[in-house]
PDB file of N, CA and C in Angstrom:
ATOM      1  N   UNK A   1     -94.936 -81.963  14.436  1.00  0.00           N
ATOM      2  CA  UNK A   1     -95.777 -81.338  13.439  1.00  0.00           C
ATOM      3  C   UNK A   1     -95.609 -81.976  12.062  1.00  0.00           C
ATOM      4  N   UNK A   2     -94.217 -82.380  11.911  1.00  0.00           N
ATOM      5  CA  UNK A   2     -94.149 -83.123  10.459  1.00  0.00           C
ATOM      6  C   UNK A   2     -94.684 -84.441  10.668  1.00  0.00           C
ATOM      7  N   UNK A   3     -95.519 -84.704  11.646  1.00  0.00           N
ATOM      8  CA  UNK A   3     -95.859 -86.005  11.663  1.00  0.00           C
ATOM      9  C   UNK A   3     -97.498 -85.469  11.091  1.00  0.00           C
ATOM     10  N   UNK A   4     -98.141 -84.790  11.900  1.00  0.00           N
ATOM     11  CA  UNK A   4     -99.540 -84.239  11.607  1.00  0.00           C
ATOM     12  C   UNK A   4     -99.830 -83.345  10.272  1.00  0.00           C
ATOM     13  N   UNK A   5     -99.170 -83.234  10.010  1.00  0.00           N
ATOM     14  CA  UNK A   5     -98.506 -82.674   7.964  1.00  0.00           C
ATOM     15  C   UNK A   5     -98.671 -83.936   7.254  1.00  0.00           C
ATOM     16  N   UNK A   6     -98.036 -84.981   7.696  1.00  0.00           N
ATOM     17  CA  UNK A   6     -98.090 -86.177   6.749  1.00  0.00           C
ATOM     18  C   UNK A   6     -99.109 -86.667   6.925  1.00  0.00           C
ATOM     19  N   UNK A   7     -99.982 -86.688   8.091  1.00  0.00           N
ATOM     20  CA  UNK A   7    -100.680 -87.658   8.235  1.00  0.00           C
ATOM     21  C   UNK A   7    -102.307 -86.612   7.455  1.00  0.00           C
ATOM     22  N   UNK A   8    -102.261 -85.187   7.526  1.00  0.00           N
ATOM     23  CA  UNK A   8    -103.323 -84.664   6.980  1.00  0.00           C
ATOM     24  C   UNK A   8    -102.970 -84.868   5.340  1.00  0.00           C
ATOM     25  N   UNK A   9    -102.110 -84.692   4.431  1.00  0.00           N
ATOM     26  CA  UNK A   9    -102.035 -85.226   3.554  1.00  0.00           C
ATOM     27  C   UNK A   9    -101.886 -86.672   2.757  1.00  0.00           C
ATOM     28  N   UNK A  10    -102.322 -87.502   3.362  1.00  0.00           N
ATOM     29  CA  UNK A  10    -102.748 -88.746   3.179  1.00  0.00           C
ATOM     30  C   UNK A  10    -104.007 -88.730   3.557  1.00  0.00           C
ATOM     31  N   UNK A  11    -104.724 -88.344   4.735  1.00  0.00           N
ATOM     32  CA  UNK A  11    -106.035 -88.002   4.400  1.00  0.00           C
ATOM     33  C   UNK A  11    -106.781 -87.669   3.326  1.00  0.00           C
ATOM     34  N   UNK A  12    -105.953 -86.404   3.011  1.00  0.00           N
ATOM     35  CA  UNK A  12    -106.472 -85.666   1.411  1.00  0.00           C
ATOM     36  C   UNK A  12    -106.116 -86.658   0.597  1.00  0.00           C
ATOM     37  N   UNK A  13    -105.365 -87.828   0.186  1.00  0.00           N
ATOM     38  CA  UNK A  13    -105.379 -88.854  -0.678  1.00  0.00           C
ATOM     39  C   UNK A  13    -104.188 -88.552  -1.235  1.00  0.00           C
ATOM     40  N   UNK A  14    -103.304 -87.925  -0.829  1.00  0.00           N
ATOM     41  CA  UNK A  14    -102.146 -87.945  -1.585  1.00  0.00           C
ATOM     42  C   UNK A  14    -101.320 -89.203  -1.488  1.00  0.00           C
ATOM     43  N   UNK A  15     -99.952 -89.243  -2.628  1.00  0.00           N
ATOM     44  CA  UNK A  15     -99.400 -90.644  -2.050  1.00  0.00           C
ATOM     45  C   UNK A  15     -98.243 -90.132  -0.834  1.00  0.00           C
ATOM     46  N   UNK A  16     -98.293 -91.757  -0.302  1.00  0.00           N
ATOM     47  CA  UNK A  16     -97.403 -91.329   0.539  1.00  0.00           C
ATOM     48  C   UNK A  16     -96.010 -90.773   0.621  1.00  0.00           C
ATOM     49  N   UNK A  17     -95.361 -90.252   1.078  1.00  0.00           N
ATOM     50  CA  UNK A  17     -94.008 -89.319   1.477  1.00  0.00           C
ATOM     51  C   UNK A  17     -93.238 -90.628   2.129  1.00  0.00           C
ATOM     52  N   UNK A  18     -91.565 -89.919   1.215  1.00  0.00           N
ATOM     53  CA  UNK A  18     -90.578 -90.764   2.476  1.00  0.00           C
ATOM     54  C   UNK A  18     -90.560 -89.861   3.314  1.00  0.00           C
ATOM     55  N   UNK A  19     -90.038 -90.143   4.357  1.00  0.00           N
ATOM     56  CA  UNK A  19     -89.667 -89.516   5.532  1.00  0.00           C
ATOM     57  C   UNK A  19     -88.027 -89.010   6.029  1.00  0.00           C
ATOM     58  N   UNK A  20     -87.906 -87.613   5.789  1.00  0.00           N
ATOM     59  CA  UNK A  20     -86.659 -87.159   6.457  1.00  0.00           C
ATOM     60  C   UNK A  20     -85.711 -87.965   5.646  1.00  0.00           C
ATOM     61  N   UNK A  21     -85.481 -87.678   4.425  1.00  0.00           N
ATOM     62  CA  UNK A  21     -84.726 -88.640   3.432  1.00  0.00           C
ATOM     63  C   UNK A  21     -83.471 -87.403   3.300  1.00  0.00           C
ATOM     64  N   UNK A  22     -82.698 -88.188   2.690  1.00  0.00           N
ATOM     65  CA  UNK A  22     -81.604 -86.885   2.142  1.00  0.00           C
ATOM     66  C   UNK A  22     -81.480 -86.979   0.942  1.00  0.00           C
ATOM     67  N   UNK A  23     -81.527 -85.873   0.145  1.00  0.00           N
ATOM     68  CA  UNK A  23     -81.916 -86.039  -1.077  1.00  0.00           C
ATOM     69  C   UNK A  23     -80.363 -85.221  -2.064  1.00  0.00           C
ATOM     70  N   UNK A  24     -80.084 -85.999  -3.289  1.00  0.00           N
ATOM     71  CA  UNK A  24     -78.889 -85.392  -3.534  1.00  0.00           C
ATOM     72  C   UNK A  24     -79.265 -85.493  -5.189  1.00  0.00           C
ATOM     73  N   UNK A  25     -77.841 -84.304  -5.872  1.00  0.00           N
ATOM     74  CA  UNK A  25     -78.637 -84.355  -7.188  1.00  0.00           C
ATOM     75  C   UNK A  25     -78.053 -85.308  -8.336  1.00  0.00           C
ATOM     76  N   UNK A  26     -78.374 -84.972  -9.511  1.00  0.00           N
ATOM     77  CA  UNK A  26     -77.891 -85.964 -10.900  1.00  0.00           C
ATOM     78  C   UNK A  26     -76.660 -86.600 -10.271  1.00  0.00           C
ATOM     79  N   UNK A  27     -75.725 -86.007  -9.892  1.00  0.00           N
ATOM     80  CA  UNK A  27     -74.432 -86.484  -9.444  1.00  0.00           C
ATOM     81  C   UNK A  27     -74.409 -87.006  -8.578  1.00  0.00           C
ATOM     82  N   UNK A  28     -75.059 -87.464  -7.421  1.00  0.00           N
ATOM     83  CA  UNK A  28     -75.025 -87.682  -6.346  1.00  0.00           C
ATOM     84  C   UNK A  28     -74.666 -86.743  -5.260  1.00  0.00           C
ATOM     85  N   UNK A  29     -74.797 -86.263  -5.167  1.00  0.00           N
ATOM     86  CA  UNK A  29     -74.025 -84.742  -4.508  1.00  0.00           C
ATOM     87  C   UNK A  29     -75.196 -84.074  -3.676  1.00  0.00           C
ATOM     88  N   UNK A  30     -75.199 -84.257  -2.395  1.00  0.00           N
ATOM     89  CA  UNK A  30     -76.054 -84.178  -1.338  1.00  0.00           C
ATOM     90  C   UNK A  30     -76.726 -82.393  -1.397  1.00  0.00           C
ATOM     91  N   UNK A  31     -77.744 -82.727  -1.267  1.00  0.00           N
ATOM     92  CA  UNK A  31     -78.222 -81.539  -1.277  1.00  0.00           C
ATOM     93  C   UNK A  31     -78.993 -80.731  -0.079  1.00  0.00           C
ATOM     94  N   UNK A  32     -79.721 -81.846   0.833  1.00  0.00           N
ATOM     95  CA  UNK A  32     -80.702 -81.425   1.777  1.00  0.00           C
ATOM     96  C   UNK A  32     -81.495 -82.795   2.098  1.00  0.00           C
ATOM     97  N   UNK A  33     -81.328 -82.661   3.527  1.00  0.00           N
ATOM     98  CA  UNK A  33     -81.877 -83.814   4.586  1.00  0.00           C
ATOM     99  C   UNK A  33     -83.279 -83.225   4.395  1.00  0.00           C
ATOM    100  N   UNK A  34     -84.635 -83.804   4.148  1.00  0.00           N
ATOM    101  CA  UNK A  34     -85.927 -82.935   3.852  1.00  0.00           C
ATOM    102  C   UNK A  34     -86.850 -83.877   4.916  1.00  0.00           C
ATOM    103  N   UNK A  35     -88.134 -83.301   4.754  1.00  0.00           N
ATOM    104  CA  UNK A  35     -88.728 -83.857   5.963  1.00  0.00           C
ATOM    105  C   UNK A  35     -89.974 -84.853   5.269  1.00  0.00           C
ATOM    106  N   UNK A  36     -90.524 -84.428   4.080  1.00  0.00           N
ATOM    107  CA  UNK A  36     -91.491 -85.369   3.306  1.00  0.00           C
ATOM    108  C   UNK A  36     -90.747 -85.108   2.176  1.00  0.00           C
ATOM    109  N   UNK A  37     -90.577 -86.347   1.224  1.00  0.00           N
ATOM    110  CA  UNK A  37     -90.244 -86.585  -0.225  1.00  0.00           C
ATOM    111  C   UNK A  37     -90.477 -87.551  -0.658  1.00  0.00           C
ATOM    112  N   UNK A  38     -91.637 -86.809  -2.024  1.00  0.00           N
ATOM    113  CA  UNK A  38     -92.105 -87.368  -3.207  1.00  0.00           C
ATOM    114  C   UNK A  38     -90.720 -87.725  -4.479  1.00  0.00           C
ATOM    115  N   UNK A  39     -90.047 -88.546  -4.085  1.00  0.00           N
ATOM    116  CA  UNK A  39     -88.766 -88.727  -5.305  1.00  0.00           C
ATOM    117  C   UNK A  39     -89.478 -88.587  -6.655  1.00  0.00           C
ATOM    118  N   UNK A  40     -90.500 -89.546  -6.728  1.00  0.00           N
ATOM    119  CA  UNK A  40     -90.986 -89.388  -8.254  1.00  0.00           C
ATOM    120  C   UNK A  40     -91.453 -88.853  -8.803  1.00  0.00           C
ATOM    121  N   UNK A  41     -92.131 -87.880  -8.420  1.00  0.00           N
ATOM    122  CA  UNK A  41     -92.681 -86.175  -8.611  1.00  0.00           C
ATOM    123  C   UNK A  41     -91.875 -85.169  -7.987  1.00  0.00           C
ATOM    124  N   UNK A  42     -90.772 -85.443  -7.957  1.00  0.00           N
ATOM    125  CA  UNK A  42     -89.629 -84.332  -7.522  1.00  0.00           C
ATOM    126  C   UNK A  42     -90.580 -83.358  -6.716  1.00  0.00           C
ATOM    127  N   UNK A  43     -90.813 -83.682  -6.139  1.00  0.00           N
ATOM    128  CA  UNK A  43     -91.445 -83.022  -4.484  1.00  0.00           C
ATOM    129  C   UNK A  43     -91.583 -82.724  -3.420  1.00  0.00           C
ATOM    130  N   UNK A  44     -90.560 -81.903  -2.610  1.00  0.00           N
ATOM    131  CA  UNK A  44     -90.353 -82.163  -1.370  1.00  0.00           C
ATOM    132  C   UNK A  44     -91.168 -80.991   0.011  1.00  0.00           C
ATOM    133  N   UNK A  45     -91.325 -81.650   1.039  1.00  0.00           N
ATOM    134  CA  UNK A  45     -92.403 -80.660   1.666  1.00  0.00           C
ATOM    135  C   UNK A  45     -91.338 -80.657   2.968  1.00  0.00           C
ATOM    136  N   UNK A  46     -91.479 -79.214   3.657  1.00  0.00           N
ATOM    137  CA  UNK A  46     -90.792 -78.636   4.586  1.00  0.00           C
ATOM    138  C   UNK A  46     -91.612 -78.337   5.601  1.00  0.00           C
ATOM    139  N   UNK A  47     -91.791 -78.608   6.364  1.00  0.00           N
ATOM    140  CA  UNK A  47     -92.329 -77.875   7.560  1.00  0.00           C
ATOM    141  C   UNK A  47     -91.024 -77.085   8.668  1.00  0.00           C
ATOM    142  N   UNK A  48     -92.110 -76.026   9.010  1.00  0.00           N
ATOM    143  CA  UNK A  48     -91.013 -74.656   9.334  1.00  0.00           C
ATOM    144  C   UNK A  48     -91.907 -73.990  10.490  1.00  0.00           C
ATOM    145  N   UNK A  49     -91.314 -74.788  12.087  1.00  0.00           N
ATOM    146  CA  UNK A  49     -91.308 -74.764  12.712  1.00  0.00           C
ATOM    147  C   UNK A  49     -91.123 -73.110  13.664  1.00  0.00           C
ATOM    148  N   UNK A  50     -91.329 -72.633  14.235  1.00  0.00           N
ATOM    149  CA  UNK A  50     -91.084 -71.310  14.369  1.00  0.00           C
ATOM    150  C   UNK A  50     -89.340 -70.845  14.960  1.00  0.00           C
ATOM    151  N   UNK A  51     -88.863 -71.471  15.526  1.00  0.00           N
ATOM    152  CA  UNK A  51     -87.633 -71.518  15.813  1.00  0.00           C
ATOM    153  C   UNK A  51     -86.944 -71.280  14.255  1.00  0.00           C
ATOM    154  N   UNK A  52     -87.478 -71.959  13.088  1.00  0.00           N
ATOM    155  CA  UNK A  52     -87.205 -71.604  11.491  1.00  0.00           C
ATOM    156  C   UNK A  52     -86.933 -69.891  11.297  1.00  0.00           C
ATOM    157  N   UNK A  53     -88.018 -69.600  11.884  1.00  0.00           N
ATOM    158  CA  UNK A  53     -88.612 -67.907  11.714  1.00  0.00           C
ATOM    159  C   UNK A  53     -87.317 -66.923  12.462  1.00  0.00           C
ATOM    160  N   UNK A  54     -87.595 -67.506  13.939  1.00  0.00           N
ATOM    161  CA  UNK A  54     -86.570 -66.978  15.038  1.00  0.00           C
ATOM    162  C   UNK A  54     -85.415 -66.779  14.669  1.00  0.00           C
ATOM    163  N   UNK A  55     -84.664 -68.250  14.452  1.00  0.00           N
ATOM    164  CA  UNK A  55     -83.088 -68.160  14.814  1.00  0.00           C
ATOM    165  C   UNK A  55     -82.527 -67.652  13.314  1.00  0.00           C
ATOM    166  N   UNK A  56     -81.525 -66.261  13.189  1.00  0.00           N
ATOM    167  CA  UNK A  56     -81.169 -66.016  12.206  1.00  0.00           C
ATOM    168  C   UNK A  56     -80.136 -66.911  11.130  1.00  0.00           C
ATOM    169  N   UNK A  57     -79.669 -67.980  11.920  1.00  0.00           N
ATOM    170  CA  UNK A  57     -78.786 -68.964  11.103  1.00  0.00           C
ATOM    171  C   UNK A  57     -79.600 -69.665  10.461  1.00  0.00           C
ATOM    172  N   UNK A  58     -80.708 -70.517  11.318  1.00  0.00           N
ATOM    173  CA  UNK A  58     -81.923 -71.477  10.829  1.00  0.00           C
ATOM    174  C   UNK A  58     -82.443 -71.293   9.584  1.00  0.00           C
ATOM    175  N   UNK A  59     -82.693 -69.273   9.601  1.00  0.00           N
ATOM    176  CA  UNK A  59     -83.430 -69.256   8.632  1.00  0.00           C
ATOM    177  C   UNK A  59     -82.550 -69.071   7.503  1.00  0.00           C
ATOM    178  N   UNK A  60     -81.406 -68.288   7.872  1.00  0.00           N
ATOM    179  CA  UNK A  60     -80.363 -68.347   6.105  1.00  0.00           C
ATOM    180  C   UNK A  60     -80.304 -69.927   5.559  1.00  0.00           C
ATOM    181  N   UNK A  61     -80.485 -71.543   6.891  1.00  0.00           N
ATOM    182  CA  UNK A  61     -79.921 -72.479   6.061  1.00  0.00           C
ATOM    183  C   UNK A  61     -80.966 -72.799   5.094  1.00  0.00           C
ATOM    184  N   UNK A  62     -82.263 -72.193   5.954  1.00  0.00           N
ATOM    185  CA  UNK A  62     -83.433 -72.725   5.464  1.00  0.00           C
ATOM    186  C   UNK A  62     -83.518 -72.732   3.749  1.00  0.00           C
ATOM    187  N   UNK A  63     -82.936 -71.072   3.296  1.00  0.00           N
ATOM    188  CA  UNK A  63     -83.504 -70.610   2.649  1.00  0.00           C
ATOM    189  C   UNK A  63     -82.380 -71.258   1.579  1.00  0.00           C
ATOM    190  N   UNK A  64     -80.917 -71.064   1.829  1.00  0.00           N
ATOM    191  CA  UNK A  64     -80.037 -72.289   1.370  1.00  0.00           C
ATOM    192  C   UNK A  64     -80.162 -73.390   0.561  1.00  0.00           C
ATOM    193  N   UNK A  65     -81.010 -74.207   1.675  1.00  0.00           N
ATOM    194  CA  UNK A  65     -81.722 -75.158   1.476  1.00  0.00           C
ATOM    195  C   UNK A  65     -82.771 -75.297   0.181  1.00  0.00           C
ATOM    196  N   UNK A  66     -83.718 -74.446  -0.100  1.00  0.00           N
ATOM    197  CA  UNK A  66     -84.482 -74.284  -0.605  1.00  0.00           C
ATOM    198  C   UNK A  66     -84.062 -73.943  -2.226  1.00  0.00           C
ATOM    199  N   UNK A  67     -83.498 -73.184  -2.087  1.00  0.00           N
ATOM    200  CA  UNK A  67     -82.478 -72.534  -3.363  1.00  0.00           C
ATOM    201  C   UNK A  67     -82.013 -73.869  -4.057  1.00  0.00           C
ATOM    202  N   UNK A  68     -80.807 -74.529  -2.871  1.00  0.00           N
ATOM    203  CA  UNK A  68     -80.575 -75.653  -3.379  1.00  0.00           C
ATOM    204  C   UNK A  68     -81.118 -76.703  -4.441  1.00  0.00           C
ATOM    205  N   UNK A  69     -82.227 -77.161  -3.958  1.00  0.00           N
ATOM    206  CA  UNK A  69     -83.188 -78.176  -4.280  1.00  0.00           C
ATOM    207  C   UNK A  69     -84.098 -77.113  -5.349  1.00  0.00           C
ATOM    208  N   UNK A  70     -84.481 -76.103  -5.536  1.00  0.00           N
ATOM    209  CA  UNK A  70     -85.041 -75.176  -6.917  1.00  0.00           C
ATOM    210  C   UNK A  70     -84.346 -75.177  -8.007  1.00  0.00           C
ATOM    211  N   UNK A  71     -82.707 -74.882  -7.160  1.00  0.00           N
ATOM    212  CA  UNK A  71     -81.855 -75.224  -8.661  1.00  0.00           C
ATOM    213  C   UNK A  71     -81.713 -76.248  -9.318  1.00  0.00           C
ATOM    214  N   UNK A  72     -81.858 -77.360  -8.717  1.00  0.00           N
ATOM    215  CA  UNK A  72     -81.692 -78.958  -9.324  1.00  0.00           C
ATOM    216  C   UNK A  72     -83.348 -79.548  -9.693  1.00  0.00           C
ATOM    217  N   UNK A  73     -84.218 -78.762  -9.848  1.00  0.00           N
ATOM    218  CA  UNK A  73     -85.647 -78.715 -10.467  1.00  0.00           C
ATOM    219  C   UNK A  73     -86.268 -79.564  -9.456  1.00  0.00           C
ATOM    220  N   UNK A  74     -86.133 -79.669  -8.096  1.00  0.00           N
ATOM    221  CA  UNK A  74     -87.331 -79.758  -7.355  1.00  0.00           C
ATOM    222  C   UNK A  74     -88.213 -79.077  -6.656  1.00  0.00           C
ATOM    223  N   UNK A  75     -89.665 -79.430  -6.719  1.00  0.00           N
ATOM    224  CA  UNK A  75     -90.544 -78.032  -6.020  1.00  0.00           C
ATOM    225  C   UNK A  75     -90.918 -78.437  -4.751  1.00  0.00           C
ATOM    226  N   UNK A  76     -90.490 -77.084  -3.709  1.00  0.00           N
ATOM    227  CA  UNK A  76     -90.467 -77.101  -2.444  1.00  0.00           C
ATOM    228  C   UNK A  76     -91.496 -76.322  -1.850  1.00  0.00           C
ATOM    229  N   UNK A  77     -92.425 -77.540  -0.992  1.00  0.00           N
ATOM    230  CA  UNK A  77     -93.464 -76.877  -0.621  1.00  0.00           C
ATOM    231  C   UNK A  77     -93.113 -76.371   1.037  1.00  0.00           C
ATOM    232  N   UNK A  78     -93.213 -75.206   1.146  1.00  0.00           N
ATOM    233  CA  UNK A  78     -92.402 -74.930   2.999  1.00  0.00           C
ATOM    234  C   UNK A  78     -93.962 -74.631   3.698  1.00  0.00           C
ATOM    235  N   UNK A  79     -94.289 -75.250   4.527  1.00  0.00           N
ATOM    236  CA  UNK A  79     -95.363 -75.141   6.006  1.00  0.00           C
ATOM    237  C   UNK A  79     -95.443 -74.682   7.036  1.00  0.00           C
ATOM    238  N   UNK A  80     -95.713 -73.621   7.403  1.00  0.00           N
ATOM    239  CA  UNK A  80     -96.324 -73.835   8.852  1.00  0.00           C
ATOM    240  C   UNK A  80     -97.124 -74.178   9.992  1.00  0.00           C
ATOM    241  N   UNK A  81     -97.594 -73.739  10.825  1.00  0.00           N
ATOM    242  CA  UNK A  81     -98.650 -74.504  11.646  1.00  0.00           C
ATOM    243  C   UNK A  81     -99.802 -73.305  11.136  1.00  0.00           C
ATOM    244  N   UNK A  82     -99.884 -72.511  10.907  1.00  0.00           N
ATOM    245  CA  UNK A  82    -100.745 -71.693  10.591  1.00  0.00           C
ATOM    246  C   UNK A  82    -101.597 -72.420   9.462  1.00  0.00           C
ATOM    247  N   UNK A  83    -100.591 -72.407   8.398  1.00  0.00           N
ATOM    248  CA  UNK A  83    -101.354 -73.019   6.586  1.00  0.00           C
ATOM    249  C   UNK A  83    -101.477 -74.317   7.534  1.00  0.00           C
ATOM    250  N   UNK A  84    -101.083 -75.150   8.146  1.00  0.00           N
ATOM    251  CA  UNK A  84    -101.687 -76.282   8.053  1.00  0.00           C
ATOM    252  C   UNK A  84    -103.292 -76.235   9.151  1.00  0.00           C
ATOM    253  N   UNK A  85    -103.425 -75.351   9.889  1.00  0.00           N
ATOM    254  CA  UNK A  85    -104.513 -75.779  11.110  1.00  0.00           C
ATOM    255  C   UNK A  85    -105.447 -74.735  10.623  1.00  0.00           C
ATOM    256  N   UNK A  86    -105.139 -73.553   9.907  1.00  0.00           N
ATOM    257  CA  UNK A  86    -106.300 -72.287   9.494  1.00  0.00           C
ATOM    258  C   UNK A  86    -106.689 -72.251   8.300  1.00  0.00           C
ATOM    259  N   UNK A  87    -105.469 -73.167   7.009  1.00  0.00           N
ATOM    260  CA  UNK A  87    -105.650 -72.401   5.482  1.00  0.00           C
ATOM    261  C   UNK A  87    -105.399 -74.172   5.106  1.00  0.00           C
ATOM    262  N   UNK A  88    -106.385 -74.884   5.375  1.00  0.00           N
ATOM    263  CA  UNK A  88    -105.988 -76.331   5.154  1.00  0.00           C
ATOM    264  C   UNK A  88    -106.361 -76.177   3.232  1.00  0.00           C
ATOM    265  N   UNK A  89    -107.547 -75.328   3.019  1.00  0.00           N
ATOM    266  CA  UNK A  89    -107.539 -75.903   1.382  1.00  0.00           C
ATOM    267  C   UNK A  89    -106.812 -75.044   0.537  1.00  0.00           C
ATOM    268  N   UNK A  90    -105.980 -74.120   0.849  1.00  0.00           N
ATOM    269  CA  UNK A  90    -104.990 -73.595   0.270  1.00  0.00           C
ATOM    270  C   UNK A  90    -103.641 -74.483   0.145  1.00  0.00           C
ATOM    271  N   UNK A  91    -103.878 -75.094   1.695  1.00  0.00           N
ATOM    272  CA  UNK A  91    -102.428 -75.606   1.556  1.00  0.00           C
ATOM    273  C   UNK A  91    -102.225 -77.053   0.834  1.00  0.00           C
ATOM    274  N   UNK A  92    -103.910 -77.446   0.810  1.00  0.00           N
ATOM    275  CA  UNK A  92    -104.091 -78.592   0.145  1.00  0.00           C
ATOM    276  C   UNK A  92    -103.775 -78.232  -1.697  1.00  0.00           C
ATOM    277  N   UNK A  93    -104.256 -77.128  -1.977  1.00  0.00           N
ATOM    278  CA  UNK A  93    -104.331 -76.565  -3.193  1.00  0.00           C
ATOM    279  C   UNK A  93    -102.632 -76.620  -3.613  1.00  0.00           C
ATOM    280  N   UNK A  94    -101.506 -76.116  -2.967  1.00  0.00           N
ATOM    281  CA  UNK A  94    -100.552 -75.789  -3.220  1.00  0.00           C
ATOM    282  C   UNK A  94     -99.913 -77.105  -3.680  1.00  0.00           C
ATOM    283  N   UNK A  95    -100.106 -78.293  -2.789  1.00  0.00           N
ATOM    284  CA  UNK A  95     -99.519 -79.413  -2.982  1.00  0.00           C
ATOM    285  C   UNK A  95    -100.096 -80.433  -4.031  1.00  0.00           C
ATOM    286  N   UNK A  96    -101.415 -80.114  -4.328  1.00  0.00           N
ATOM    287  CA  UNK A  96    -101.659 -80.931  -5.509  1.00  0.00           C
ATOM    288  C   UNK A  96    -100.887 -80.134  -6.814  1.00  0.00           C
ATOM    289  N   UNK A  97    -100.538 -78.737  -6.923  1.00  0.00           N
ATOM    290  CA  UNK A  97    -100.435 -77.721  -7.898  1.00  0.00           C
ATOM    291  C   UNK A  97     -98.661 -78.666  -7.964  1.00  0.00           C
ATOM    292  N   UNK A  98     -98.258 -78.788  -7.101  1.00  0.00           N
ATOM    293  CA  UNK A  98     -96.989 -79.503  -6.561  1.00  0.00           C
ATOM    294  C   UNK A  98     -96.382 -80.691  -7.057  1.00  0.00           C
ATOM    295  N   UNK A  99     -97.602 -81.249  -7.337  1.00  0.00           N
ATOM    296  CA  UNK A  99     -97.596 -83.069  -7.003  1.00  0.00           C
ATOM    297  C   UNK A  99     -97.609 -83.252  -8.612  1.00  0.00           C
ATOM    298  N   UNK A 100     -98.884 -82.701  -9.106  1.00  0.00           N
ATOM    299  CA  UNK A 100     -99.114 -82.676 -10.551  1.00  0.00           C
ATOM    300  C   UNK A 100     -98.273 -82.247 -11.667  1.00  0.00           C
ATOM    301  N   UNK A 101     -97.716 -80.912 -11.269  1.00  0.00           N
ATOM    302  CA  UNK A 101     -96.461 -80.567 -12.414  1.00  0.00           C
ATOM    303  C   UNK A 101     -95.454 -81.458 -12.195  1.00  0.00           C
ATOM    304  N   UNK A 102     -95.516 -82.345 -11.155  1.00  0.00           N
ATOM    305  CA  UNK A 102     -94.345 -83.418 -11.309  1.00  0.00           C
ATOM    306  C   UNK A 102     -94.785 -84.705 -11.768  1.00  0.00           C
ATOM    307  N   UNK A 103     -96.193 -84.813 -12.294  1.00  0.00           N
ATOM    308  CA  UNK A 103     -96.513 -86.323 -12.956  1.00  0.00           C
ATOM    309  C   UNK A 103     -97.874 -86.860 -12.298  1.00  0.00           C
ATOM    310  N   UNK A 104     -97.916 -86.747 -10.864  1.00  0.00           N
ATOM    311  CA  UNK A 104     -98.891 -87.685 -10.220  1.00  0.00           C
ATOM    312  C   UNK A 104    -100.271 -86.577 -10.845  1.00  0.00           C
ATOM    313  N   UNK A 105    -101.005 -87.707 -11.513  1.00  0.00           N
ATOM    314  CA  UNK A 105    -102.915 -87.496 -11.032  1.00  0.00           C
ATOM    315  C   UNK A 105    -103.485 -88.236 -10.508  1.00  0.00           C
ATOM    316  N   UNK A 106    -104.595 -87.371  -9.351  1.00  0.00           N
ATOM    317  CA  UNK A 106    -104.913 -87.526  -9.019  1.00  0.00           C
ATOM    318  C   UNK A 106    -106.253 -88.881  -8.870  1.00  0.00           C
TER     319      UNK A 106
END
C-alpha cells in the first residue's frame, strides 16, 4: 500500500518521497524509520495498515512515533486505505496543506 500512496501522489504532482528512510533529529538521534520522507519540507507520510489499528503495541508505537517526529517540528501525515481509495481529494488536500507549510509550491 505504501507503494500505491507514493505512486498516487506523484500523480497529483507532488515531489518525490524517500523511501522508508530513518529519520533522526538536530543531534542526530534517531527518531523513526518512516515510510515516505520529504527531508526538505520536513514531511513525513505514514501509512497505517490495519494490523496499525488491531495490535495494541503497534498502535502505542505508532502513536510514539508520531509524537516523536511533532516534537522535533515535523508534520506527519498518517493514511489509510480508506483516505487513500474513498477521500482521495481530502487526502490530497491534507498533503499539499503539509508540503507547503514546509516550503514547497506548488
Amino acid at each position: 500500500m505504501e507503494t500505491e500512496l507514493r505512486l498516487q501522489l506523484l500523480a497529483w504532482g507532488f515531489p518525490e518521497p524517500r523511501v522508508n528512510i530513518w529519520v533522526h533529529d538536530d543531534r542526530g538521534r534517531f527518531l523513526a524509520r518512516c515510510d515516505l520522507v520529504w527531508e526538505e519540507f520536513g514531511v513525513v507520510a505514514e501509512y497505517e495498515g490495519d494490523h496499525h489499528r488491531t495490535d495494541p503495541v503497534q498502535w502505542d508505537e505508532d502513536i510514539s512515533r508520531a509524537d516523536r517526529l511533532s516534537d522535533e517540528h515535523w508534520s506527519v501525515v498518517r493514511v489509510t486505505v480508506r483516505q487513500l481509495r474513498t477521500q482521495p481529494a481530502a487526502l490530497r488536500a491534507r498533503f499539499v496543506r503539509a508540503l507547503t507549510r514546509g516550503g514547497w509550491r506548488p
